[in-house]
Every structure is written in structure tokens, then in C-alpha cells.
N, C-alpha and C. Protein backbone atom coordinates (compact mmCIF):
# COMPACT_ATOMS: atom_id res chain seq x y z
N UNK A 1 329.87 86.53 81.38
CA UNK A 1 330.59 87.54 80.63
C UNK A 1 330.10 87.52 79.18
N UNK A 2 329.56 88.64 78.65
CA UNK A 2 328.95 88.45 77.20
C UNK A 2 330.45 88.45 76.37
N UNK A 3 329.22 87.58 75.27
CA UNK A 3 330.30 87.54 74.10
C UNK A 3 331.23 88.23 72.72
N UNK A 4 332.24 88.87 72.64
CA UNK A 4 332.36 90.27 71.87
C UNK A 4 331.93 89.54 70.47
N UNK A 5 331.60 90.39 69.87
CA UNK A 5 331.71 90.26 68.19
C UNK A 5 334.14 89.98 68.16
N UNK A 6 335.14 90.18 68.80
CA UNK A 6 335.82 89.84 68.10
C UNK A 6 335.92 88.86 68.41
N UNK A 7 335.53 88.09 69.81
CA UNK A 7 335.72 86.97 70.13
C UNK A 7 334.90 85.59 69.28
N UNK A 8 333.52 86.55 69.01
CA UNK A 8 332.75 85.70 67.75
C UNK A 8 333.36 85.16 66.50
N UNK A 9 333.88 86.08 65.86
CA UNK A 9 334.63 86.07 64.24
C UNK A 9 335.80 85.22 64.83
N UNK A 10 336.56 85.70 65.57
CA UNK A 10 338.16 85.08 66.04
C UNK A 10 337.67 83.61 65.88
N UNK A 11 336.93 83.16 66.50
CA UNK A 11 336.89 81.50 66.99
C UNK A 11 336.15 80.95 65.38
N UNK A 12 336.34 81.65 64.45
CA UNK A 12 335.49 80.90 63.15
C UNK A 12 334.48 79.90 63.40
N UNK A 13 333.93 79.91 64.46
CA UNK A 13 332.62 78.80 64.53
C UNK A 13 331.40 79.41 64.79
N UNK A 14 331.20 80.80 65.13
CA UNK A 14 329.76 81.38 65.25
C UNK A 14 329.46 81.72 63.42
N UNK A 15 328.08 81.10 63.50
CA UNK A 15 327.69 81.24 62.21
C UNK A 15 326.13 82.11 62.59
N UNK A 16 326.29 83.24 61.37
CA UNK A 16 324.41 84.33 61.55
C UNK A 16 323.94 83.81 60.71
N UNK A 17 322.81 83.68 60.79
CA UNK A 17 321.64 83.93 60.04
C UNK A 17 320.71 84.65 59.98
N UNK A 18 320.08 85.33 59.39
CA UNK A 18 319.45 86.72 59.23
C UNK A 18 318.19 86.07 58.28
N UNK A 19 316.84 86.01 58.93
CA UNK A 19 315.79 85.51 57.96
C UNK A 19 315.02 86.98 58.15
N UNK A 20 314.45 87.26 56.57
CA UNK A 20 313.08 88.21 56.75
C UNK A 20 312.37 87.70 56.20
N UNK A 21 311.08 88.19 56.59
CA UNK A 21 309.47 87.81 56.64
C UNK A 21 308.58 89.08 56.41
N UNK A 22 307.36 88.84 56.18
CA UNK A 22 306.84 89.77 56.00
C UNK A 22 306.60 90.04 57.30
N UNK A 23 306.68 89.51 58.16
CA UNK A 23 306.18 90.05 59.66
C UNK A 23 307.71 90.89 60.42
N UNK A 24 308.82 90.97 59.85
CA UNK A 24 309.94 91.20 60.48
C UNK A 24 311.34 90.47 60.04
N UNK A 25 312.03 89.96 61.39
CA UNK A 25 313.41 89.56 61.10
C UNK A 25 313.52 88.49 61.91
N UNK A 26 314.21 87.67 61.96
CA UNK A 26 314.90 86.52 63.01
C UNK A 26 315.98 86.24 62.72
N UNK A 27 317.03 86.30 64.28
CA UNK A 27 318.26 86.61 64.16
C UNK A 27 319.04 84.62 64.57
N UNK A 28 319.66 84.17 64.16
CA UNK A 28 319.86 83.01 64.97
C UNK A 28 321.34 82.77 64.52
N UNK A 29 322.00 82.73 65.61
CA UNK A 29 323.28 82.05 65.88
C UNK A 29 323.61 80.97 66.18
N UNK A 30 324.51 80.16 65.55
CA UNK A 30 324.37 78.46 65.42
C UNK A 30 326.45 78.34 66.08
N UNK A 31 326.57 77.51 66.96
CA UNK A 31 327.80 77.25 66.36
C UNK A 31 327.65 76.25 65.69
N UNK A 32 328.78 76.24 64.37
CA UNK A 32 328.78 75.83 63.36
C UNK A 32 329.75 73.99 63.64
N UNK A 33 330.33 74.32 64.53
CA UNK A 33 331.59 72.73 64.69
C UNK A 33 330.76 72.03 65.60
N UNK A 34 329.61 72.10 66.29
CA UNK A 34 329.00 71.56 67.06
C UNK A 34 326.96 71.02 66.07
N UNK A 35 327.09 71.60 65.36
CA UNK A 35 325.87 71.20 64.37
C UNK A 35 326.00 70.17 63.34
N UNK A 36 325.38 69.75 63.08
CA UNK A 36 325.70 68.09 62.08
C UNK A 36 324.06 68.29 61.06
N UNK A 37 324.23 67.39 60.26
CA UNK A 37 323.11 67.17 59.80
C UNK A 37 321.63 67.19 60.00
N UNK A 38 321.49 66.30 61.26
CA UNK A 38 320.36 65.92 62.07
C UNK A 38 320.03 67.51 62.95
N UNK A 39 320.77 68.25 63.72
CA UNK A 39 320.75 68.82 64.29
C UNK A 39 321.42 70.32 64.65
N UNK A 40 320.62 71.54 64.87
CA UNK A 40 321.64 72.85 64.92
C UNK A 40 321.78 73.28 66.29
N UNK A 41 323.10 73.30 66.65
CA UNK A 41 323.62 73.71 68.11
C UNK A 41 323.66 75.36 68.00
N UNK A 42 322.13 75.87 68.80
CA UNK A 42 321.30 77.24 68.55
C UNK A 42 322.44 77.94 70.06
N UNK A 43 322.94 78.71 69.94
CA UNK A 43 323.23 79.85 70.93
C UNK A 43 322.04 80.74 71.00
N UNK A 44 321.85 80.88 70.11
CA UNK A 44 320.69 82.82 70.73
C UNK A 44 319.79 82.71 69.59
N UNK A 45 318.66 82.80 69.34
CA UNK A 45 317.79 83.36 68.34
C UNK A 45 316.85 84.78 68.97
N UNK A 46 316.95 85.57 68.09
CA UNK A 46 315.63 86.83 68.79
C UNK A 46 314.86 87.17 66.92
N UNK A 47 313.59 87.58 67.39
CA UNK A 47 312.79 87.79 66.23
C UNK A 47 312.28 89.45 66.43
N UNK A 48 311.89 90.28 65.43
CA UNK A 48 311.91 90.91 65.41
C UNK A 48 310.41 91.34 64.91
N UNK A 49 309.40 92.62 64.67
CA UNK A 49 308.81 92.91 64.01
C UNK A 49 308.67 94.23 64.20
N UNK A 50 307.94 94.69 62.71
CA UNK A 50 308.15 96.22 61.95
C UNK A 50 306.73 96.92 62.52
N UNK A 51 306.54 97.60 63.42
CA UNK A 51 305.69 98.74 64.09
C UNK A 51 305.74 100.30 63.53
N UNK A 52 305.06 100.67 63.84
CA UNK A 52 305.39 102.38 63.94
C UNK A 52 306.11 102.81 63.86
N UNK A 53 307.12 102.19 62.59
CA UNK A 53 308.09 102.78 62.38
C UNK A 53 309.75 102.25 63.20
N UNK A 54 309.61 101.26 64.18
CA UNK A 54 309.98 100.69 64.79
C UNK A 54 310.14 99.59 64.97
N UNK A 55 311.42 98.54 64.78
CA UNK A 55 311.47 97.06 64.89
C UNK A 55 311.22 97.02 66.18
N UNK A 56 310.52 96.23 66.64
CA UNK A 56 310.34 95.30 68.27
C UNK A 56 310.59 94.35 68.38
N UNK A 57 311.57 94.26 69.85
CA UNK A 57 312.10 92.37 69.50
C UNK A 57 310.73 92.30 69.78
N UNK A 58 310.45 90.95 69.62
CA UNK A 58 309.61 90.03 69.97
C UNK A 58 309.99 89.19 70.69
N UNK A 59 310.99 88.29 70.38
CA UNK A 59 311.30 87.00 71.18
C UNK A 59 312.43 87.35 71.56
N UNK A 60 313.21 86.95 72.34
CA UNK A 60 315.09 86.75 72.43
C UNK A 60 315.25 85.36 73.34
N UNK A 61 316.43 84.79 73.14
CA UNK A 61 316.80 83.48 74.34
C UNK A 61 318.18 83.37 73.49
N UNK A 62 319.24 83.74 74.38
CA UNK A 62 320.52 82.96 74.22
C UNK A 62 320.91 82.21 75.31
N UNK A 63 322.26 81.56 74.97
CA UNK A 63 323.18 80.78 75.46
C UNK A 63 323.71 82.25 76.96
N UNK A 64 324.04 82.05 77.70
CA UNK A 64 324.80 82.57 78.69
C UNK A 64 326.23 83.10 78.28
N UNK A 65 325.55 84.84 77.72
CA UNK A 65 326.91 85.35 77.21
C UNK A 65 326.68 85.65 75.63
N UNK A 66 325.43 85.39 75.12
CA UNK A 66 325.41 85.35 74.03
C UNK A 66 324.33 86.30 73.36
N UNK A 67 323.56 86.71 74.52
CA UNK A 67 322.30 87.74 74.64
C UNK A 67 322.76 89.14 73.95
N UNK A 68 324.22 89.77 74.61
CA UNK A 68 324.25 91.32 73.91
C UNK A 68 324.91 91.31 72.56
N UNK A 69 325.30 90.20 72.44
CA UNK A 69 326.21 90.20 70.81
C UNK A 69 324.60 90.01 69.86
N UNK A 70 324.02 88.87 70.19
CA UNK A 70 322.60 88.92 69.48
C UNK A 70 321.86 90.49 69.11
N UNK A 71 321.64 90.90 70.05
CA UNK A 71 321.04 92.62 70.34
C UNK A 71 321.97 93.05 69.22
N UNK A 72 323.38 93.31 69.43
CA UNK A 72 323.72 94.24 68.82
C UNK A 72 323.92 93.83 67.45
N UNK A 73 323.64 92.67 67.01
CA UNK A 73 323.46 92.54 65.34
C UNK A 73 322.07 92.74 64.79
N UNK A 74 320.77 92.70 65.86
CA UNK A 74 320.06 92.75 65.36
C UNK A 74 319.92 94.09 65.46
N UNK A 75 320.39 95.24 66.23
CA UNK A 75 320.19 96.77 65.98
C UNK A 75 321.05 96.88 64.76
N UNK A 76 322.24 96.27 64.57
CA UNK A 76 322.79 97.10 63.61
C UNK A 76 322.41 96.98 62.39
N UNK A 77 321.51 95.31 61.61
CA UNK A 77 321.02 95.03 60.78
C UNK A 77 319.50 96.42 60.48
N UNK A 78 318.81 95.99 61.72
CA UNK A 78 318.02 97.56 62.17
C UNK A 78 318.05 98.96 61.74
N UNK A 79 319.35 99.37 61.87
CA UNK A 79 319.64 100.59 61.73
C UNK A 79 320.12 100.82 60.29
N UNK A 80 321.00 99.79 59.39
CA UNK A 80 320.76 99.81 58.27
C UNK A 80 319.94 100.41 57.65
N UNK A 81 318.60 99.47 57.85
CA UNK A 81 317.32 99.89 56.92
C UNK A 81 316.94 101.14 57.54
N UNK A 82 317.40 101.92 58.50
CA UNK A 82 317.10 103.23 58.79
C UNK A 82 315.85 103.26 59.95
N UNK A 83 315.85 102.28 60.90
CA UNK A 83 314.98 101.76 62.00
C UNK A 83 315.48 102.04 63.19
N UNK A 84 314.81 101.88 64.02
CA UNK A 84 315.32 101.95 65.24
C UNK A 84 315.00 100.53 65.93
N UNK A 85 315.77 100.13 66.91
CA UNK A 85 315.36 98.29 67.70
C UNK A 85 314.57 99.03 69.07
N UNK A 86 313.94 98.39 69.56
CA UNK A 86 313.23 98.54 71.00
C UNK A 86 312.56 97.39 71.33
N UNK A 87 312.63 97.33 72.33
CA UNK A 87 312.03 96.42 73.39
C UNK A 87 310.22 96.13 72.83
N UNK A 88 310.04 94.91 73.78
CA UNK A 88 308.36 94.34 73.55
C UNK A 88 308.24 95.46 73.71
N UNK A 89 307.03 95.81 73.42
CA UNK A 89 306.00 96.85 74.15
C UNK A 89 305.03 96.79 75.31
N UNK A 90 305.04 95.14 75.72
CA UNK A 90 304.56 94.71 76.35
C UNK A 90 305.43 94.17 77.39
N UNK A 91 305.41 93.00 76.99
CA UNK A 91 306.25 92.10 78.18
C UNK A 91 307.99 92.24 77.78
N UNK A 92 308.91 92.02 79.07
CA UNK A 92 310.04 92.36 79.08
C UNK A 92 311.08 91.38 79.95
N UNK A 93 312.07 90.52 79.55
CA UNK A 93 312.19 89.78 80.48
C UNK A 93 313.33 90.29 81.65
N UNK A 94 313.74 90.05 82.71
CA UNK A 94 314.62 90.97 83.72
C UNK A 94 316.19 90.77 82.86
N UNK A 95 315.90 89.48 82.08
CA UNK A 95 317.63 89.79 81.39
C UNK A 95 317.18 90.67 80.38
N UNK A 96 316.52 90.57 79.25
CA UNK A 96 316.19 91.83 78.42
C UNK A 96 316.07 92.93 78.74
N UNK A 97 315.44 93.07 80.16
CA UNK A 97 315.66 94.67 80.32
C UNK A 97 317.22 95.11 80.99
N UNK A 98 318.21 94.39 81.44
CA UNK A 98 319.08 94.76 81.84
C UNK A 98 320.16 95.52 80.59
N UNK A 99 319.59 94.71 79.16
CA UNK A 99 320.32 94.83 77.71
C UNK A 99 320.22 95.98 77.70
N UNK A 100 318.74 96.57 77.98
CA UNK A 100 318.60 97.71 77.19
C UNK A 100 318.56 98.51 78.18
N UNK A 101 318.63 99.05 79.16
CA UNK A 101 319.30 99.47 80.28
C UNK A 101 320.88 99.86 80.24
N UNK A 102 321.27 98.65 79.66
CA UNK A 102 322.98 99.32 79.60
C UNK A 102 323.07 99.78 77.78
N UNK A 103 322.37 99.61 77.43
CA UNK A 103 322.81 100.44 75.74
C UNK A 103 321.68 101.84 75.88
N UNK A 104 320.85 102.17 77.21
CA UNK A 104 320.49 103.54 77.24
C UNK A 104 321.81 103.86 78.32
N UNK A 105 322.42 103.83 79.26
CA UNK A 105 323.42 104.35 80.10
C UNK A 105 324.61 104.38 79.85
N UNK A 106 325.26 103.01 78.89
CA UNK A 106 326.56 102.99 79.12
C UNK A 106 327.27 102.72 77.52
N UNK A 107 326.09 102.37 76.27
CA UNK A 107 327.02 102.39 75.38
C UNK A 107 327.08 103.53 74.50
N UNK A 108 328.57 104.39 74.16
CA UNK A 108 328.88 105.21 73.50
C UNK A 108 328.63 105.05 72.24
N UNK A 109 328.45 104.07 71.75
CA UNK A 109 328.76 103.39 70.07
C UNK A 109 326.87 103.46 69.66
N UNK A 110 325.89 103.39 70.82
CA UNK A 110 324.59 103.75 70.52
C UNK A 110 323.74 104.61 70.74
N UNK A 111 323.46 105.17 69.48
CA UNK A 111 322.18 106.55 70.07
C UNK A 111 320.61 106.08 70.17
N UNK A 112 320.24 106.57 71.64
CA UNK A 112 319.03 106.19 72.40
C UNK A 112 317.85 107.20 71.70
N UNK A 113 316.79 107.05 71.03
CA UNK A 113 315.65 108.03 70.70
C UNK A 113 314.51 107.68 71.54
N UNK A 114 313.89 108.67 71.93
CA UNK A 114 312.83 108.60 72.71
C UNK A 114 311.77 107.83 71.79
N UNK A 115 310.89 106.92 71.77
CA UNK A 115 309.95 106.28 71.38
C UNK A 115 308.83 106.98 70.78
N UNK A 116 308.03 107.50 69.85
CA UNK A 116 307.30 108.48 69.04
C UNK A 116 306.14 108.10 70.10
N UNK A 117 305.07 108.52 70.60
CA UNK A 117 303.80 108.72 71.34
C UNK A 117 303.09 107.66 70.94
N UNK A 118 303.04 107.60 69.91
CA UNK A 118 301.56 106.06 69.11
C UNK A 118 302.69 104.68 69.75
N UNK A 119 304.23 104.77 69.74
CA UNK A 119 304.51 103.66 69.95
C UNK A 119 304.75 103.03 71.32
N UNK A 120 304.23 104.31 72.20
CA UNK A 120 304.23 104.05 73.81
C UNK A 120 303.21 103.10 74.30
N UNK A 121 303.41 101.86 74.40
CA UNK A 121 302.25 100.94 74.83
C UNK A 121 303.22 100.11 75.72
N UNK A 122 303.91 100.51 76.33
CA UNK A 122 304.80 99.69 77.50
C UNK A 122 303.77 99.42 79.04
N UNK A 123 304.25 98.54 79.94
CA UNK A 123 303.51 98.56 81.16
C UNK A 123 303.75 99.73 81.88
N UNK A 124 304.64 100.66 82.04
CA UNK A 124 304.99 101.72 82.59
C UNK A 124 305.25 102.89 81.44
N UNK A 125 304.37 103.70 80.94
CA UNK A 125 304.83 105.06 80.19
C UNK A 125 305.82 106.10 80.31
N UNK A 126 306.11 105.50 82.03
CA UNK A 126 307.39 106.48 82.28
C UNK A 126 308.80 106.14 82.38
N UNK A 127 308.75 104.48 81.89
CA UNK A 127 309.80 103.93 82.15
C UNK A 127 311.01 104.54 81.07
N UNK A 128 312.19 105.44 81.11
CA UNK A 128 312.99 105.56 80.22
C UNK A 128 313.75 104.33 79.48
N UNK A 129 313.74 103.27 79.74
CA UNK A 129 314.76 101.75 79.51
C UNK A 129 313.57 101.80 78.27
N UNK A 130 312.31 101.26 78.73
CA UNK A 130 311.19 100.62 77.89
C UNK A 130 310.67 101.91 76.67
N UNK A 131 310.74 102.97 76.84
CA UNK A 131 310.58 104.36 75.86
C UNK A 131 311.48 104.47 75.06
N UNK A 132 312.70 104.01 75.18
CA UNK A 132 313.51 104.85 74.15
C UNK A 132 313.62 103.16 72.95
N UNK A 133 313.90 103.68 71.59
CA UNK A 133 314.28 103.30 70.47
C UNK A 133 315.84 103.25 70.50
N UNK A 134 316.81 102.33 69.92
CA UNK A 134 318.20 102.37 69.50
C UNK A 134 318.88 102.38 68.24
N UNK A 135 319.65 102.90 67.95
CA UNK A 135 320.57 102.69 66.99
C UNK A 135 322.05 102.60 66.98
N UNK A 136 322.61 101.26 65.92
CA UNK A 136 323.78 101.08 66.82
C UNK A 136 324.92 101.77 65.54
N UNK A 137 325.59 102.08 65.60
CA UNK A 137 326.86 102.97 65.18
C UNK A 137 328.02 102.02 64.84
N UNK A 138 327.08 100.81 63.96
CA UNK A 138 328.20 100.03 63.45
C UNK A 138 327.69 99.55 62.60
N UNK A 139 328.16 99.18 61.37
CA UNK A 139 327.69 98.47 59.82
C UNK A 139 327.50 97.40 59.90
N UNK A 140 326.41 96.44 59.60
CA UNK A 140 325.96 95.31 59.72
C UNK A 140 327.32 94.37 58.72
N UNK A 141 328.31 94.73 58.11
CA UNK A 141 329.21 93.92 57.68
C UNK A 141 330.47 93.65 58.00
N UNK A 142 330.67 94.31 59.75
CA UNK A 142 331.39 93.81 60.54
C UNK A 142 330.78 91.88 61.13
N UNK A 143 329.60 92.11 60.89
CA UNK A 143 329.31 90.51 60.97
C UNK A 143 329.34 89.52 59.41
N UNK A 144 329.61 90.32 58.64
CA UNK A 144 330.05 89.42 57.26
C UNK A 144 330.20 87.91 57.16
N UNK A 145 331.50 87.87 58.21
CA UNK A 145 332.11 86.65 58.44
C UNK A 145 330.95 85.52 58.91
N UNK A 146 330.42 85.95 59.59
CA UNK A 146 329.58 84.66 60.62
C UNK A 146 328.01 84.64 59.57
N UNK A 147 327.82 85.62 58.78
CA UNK A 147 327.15 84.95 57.76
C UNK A 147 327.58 84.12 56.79
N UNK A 148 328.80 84.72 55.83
CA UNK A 148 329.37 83.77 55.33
C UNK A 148 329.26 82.03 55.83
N UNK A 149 330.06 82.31 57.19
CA UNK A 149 329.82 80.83 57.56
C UNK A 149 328.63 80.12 57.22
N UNK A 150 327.84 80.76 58.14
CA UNK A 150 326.04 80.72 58.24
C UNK A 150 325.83 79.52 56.69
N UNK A 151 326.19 80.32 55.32
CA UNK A 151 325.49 80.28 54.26
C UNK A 151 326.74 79.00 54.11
N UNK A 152 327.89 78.64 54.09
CA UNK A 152 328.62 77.51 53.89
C UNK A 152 328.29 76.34 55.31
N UNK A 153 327.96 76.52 56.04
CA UNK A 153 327.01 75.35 57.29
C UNK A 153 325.75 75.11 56.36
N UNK A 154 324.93 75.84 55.66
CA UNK A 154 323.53 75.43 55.66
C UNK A 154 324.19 74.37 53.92
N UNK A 155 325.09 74.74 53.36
CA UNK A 155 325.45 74.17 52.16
C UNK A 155 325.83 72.57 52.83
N UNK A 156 326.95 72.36 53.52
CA UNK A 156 327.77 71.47 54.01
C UNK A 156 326.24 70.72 54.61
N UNK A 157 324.92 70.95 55.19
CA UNK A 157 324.26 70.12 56.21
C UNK A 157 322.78 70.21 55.05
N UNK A 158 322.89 71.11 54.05
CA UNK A 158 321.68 70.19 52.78
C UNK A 158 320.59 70.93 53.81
N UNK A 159 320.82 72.08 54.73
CA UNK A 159 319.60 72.92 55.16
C UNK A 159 319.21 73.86 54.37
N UNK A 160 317.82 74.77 54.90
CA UNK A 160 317.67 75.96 54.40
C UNK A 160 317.54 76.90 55.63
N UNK A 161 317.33 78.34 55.20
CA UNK A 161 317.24 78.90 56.46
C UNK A 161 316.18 79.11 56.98
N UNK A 162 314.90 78.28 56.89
CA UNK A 162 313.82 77.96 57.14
C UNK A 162 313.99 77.21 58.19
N UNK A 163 314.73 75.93 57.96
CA UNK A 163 315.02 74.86 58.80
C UNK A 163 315.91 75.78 60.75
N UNK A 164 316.55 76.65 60.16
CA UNK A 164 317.84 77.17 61.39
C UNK A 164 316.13 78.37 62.18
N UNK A 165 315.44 79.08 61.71
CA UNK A 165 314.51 79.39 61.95
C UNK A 165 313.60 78.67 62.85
N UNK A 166 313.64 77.49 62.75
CA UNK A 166 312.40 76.81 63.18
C UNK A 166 313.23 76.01 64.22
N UNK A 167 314.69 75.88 64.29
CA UNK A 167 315.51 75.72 65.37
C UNK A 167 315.59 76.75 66.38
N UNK A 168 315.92 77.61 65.86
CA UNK A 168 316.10 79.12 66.70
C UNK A 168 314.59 79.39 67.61
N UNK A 169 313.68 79.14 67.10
CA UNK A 169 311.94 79.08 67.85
C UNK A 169 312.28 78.42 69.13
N UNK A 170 312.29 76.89 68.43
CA UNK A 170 312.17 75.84 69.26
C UNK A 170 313.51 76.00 70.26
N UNK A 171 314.67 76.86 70.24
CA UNK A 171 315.28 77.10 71.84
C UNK A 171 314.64 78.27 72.24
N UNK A 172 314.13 79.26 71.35
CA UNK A 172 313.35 79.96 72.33
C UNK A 172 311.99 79.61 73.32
N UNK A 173 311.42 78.62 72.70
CA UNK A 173 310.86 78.15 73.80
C UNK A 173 310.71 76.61 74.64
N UNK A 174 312.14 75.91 74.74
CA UNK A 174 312.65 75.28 75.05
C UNK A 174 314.13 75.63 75.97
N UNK A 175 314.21 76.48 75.51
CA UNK A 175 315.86 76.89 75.61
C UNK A 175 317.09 75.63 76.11
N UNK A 176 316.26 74.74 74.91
CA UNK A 176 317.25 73.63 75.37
C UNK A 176 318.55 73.57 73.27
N UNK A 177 319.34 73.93 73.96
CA UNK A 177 320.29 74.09 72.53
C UNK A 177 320.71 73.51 70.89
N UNK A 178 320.13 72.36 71.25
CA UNK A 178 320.41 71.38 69.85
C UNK A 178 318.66 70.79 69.34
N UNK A 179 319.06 71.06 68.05
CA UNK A 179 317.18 70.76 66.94
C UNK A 179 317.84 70.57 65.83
């Protein structure tokens, strides 16, 4: 069962972090009562980069349940800057495509754009899931709170957000939870 954004804020222990780069964004969610000094207890990290006009995840890996709340902060951070989120262009994993599958069919709160022609480099050109671009229809400061946290965890543990970055990697390709 994914995890809501109220159920996130309610439990005061999901903490965001939001890093940019010149290559893009990386999104990483920590709970915060389970991380210590030595180590950050990673739920979800996904990374992002700036195309044709278009952020592309790049990476994603959460916790079980923790995949569409990820998505939808990183579209809404996305849509801010006046972007649209979409899928690799390439490779796609069967839980990633199920994400974006249900935010082209079933969510009201997001508008689906067809993908501009230069940015069609998917394995299938006709796939509608993998073509369309998103935007989500909510202000990136409904997640306020879990940055806040974010920025009082990295104070309390003497990190930077370099350090929660290079955690968030290492469960994406580990997907084992604590760094």
C-alpha cells in the first residue's frame, strides 16, 4: 500500500532532501528516528536529469510503499520550475512503469503531455505510459515539513546533503536501507 504524503508529515519522521546539480535533482527520503550518526535509514532515493526540456528520472528505488510519494515530490518540485517529470527514455523498471501508468489513467490531480518528438527515444515509440511528460497539481510546500526535518536531522547528525546523496545512490544500488 503506498505511502500518502498525510501519512508522511503525520508520523513527523519522514525527512526530504532535495539536492541539485548541474546534471539535475536527487530526491532522498530518510526516516529520521531510525538514522544516527554513523548511518542514514534511506526509504526511496530517485535522481533526476534536465533533457529537452524535460526532467528524466534516472534512477528510483524505494522502501515498499514508498515509490509513489517519492514520484510525486519529485514531479511537483518539477513542475515548479515549469518542467515536466518522465520516465528513462530508455530503460524502465516493471514497478516504474506501473507509477506512471497510473498517473497517465487514474490521477486527477496530474496533467499527462505528450512527449515533444526530439524527446521520443523510448524502446517502444508507441508506447503512451513511456511518451507522455507529467505535471503534478500540487505546490512543492505541501512537503515543507519533511524538509524542514531533513535540514534539522542533517544539523543533529554533523551531515551534509552530500553525505544523504551518496546514501540515497548506495540503496539504489544496493537497495539495502541503512549507509
Amino acid at each position: 500500500m503506498p505511502v500518502s504524503l498525510g501519512e508522511a508529515t503525520s508520523q513527523g519522521t519522514t525527512a526530504l532532501f532535495v539536492f541539485e546539480a548541474t546534471w539535475g535533482h536527487a530526491y532522498t527520503l530518510v526516516d529520521a528516528t531510525k538514522s544516527t550518526q554513523t548511518r542514514f535509514y534511506v526509504l526511496g532515493h530517485l535522481a533526476t536529469e534536465t533533457e529537452d526540456g524535460l526532467c528524466r528520472v534516472t534512477t528510483s528505488a524505494a522502501r515498499h510503499g514508498w515509490g509513489p510519494l517519492l514520484y510525486d515530490i519529485a514531479m511537483a518540485h518539477t513542475t515548479d520550475r515549469g518542467l515536466a517529470l518522465c520516465s528513462d527514455r530508455i530503460t524502465v523498471s516493471s514497478g516504474a512503469y506501473r507509477v506512471w501508468e497510473y498517473y497517465l489513467g487514474r490521477r486527477t490531480d496530474v496533467e499527462a503531455l505528450e512527449c515533444p518528438r526530439n524527446a521520443r527515444h523510448t524502446r517502444d515509440k508507441t508506447d503512451p505510459v513511456l511518451n507522455h511528460a507529467f505535471k503534478l497539481r500540487i505546490q512543492p510546500e505541501a512537503f515543507a515539513e519533511m524538509v524542514d526535518l531533513g535540514e534539522e536531522l542533517l544539523k543533529r547528525l554533523g551531515k551534509t546533503k552530500g553525505d544523504v546523496v551518496v546514501a540515497g545512490g548506495r540503496y539504489f544500488e544496493t537497495r539495502r536501507p541503512v549507509y
